[in-house]
C-alpha atoms as a PDB file:
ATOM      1  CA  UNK A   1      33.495  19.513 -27.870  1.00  0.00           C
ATOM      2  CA  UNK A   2      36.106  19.668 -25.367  1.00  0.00           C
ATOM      3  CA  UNK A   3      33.558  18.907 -22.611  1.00  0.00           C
ATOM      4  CA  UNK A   4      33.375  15.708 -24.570  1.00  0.00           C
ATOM      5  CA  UNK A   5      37.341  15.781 -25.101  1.00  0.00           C
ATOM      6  CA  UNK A   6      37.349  15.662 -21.019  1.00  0.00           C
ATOM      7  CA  UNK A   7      34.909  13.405 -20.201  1.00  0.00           C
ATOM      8  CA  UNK A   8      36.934  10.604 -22.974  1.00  0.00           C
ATOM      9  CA  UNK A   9      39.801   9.653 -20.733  1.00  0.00           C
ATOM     10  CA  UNK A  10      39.077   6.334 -18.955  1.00  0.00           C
ATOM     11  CA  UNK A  11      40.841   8.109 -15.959  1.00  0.00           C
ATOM     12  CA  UNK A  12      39.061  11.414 -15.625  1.00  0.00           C
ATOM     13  CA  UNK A  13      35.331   9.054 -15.383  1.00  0.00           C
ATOM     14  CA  UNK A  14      36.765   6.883 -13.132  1.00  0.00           C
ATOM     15  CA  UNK A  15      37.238   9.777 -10.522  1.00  0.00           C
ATOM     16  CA  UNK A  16      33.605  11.321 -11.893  1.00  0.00           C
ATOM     17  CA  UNK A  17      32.274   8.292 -11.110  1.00  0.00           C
ATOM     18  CA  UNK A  18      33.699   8.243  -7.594  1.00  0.00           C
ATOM     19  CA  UNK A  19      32.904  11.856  -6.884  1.00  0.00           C
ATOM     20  CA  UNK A  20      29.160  11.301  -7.932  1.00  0.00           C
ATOM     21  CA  UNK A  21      28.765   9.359  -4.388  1.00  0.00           C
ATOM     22  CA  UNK A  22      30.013  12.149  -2.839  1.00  0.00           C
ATOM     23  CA  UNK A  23      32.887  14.164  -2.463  1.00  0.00           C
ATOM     24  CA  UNK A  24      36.524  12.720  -2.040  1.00  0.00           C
ATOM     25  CA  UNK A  25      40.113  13.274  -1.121  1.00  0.00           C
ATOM     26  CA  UNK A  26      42.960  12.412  -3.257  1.00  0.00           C
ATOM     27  CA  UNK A  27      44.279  10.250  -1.012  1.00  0.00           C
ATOM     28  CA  UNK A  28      40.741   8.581  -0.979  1.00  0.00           C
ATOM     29  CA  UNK A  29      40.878   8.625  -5.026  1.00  0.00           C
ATOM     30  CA  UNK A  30      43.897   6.914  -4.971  1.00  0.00           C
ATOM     31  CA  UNK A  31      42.869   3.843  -2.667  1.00  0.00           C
ATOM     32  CA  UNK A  32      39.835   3.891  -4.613  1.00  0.00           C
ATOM     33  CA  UNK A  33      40.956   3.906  -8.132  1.00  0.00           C
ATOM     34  CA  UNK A  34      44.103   1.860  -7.339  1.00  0.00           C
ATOM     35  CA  UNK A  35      46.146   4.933  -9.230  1.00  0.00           C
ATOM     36  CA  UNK A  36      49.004   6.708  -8.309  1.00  0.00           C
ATOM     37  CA  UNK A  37      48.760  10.255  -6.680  1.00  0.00           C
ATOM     38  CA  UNK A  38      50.291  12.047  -9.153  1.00  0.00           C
ATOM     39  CA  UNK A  39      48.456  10.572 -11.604  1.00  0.00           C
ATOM     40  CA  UNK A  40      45.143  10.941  -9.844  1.00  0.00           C
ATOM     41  CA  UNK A  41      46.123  14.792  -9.072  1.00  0.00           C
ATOM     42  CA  UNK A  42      46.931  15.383 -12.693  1.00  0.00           C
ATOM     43  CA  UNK A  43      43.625  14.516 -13.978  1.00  0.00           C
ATOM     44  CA  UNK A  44      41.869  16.504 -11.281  1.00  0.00           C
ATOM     45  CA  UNK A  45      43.557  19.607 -12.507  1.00  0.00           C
ATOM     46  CA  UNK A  46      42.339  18.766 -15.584  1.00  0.00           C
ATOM     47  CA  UNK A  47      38.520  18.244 -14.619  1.00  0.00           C
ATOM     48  CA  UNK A  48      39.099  21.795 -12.171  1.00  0.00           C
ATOM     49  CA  UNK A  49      40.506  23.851 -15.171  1.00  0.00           C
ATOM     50  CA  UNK A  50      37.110  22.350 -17.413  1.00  0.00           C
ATOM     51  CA  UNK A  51      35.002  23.478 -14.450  1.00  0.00           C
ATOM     52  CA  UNK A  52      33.475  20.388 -13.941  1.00  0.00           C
ATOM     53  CA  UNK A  53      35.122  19.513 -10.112  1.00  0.00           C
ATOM     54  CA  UNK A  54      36.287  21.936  -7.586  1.00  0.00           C
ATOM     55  CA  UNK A  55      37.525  21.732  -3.822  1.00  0.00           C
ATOM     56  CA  UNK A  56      37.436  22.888  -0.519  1.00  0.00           C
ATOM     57  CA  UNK A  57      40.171  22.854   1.899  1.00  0.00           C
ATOM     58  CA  UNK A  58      39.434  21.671   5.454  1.00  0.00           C
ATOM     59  CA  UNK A  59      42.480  21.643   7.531  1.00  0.00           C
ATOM     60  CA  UNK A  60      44.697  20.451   6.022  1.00  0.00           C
ATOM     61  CA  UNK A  61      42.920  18.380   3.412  1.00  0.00           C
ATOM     62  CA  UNK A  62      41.184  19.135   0.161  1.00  0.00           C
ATOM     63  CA  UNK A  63      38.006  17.209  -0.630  1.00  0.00           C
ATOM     64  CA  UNK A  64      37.007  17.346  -4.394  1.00  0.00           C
ATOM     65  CA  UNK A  65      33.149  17.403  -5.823  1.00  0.00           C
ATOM     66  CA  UNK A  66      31.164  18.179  -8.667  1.00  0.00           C
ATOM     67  CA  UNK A  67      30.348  21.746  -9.299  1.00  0.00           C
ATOM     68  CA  UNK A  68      27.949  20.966 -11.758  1.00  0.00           C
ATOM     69  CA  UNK A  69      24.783  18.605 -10.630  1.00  0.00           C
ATOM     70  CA  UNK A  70      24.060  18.461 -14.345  1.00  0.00           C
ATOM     71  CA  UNK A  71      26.834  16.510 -15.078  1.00  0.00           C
ATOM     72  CA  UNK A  72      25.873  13.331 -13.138  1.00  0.00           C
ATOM     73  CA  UNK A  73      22.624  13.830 -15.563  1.00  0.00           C
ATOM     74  CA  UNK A  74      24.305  13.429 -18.359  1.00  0.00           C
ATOM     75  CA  UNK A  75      27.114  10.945 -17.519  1.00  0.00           C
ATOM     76  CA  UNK A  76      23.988   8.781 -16.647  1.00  0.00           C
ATOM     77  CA  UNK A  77      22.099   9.716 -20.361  1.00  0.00           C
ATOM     78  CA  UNK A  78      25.600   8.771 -22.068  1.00  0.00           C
ATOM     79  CA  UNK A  79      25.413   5.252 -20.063  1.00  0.00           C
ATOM     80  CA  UNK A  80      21.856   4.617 -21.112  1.00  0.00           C
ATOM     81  CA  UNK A  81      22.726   5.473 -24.688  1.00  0.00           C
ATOM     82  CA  UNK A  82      25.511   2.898 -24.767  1.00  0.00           C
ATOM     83  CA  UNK A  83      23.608   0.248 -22.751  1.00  0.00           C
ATOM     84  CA  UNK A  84      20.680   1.076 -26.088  1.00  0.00           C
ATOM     85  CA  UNK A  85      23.852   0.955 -28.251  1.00  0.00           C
ATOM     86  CA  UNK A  86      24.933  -1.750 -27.218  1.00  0.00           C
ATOM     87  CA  UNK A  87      28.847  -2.682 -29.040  1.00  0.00           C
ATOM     88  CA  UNK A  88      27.648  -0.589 -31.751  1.00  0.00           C
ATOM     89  CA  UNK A  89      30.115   2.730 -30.481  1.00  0.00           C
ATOM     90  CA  UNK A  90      32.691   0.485 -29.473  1.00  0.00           C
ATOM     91  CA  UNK A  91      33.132  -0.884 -32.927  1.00  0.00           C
ATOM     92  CA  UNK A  92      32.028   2.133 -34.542  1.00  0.00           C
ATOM     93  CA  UNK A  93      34.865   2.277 -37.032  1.00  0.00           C
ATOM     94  CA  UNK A  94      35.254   6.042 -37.564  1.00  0.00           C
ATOM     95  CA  UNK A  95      35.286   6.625 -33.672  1.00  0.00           C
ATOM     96  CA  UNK A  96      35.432   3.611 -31.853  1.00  0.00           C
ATOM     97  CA  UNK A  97      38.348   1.355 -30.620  1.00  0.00           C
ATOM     98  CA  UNK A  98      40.472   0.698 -33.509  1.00  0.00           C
ATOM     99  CA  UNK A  99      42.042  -2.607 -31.828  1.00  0.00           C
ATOM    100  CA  UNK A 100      38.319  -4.372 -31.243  1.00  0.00           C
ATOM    101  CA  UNK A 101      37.298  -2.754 -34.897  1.00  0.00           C
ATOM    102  CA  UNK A 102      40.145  -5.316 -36.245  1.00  0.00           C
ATOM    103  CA  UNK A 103      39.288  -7.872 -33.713  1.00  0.00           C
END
């Protein structure tokens, strides 16, 4: 479950979804994602200590990737499941948003 656990912050698949078209510096991240550096740094600790990106240093400069291939598989499952799903996960009210459950 803490795979899971990493992959729910809105923040940590923002940069996934930037790294699956290739590999990325934080400085890129940061233009990219419109996020600040520390912020953007932060969550890529997080995502190295799960395993799930690493880097390599060239120069100067780290560039980030997937180490995993496999997870682009199943980040792209998990969108076809909610595209199926439709709203039905959003408003799920045991795990979904509680603000659009009220709504």
């Amino acid at each position: 479950m803490a795979l899971f656990r990493s992959l729910g912050d809105p923040t940590r698949l923002a940069i996934l979804h930037r790294l699956a078209h290739g590999e990325a510096r934080v400085v890129d991240l940061t233009a990219q994602l419109g996020m600040a550096q520390s912020t953007v740094s932060k969550h890529l600790a997080c995502l190295r200590d799960c395993g799930l990106v690493d880097y390599r240093v060239e120069g100067r400069q780290s560039f980030y990737a997937f180490t995993r291939p496999e997870l682009l598989d199943l980040l792209r499952s998990a969108e076809s499941v909610l595209a199926a799903t439709g709203s039905a996960v959003a408003l799920c009210p045991v795990y979904g948003d509680p603000a659009r459950v009220r709504a």
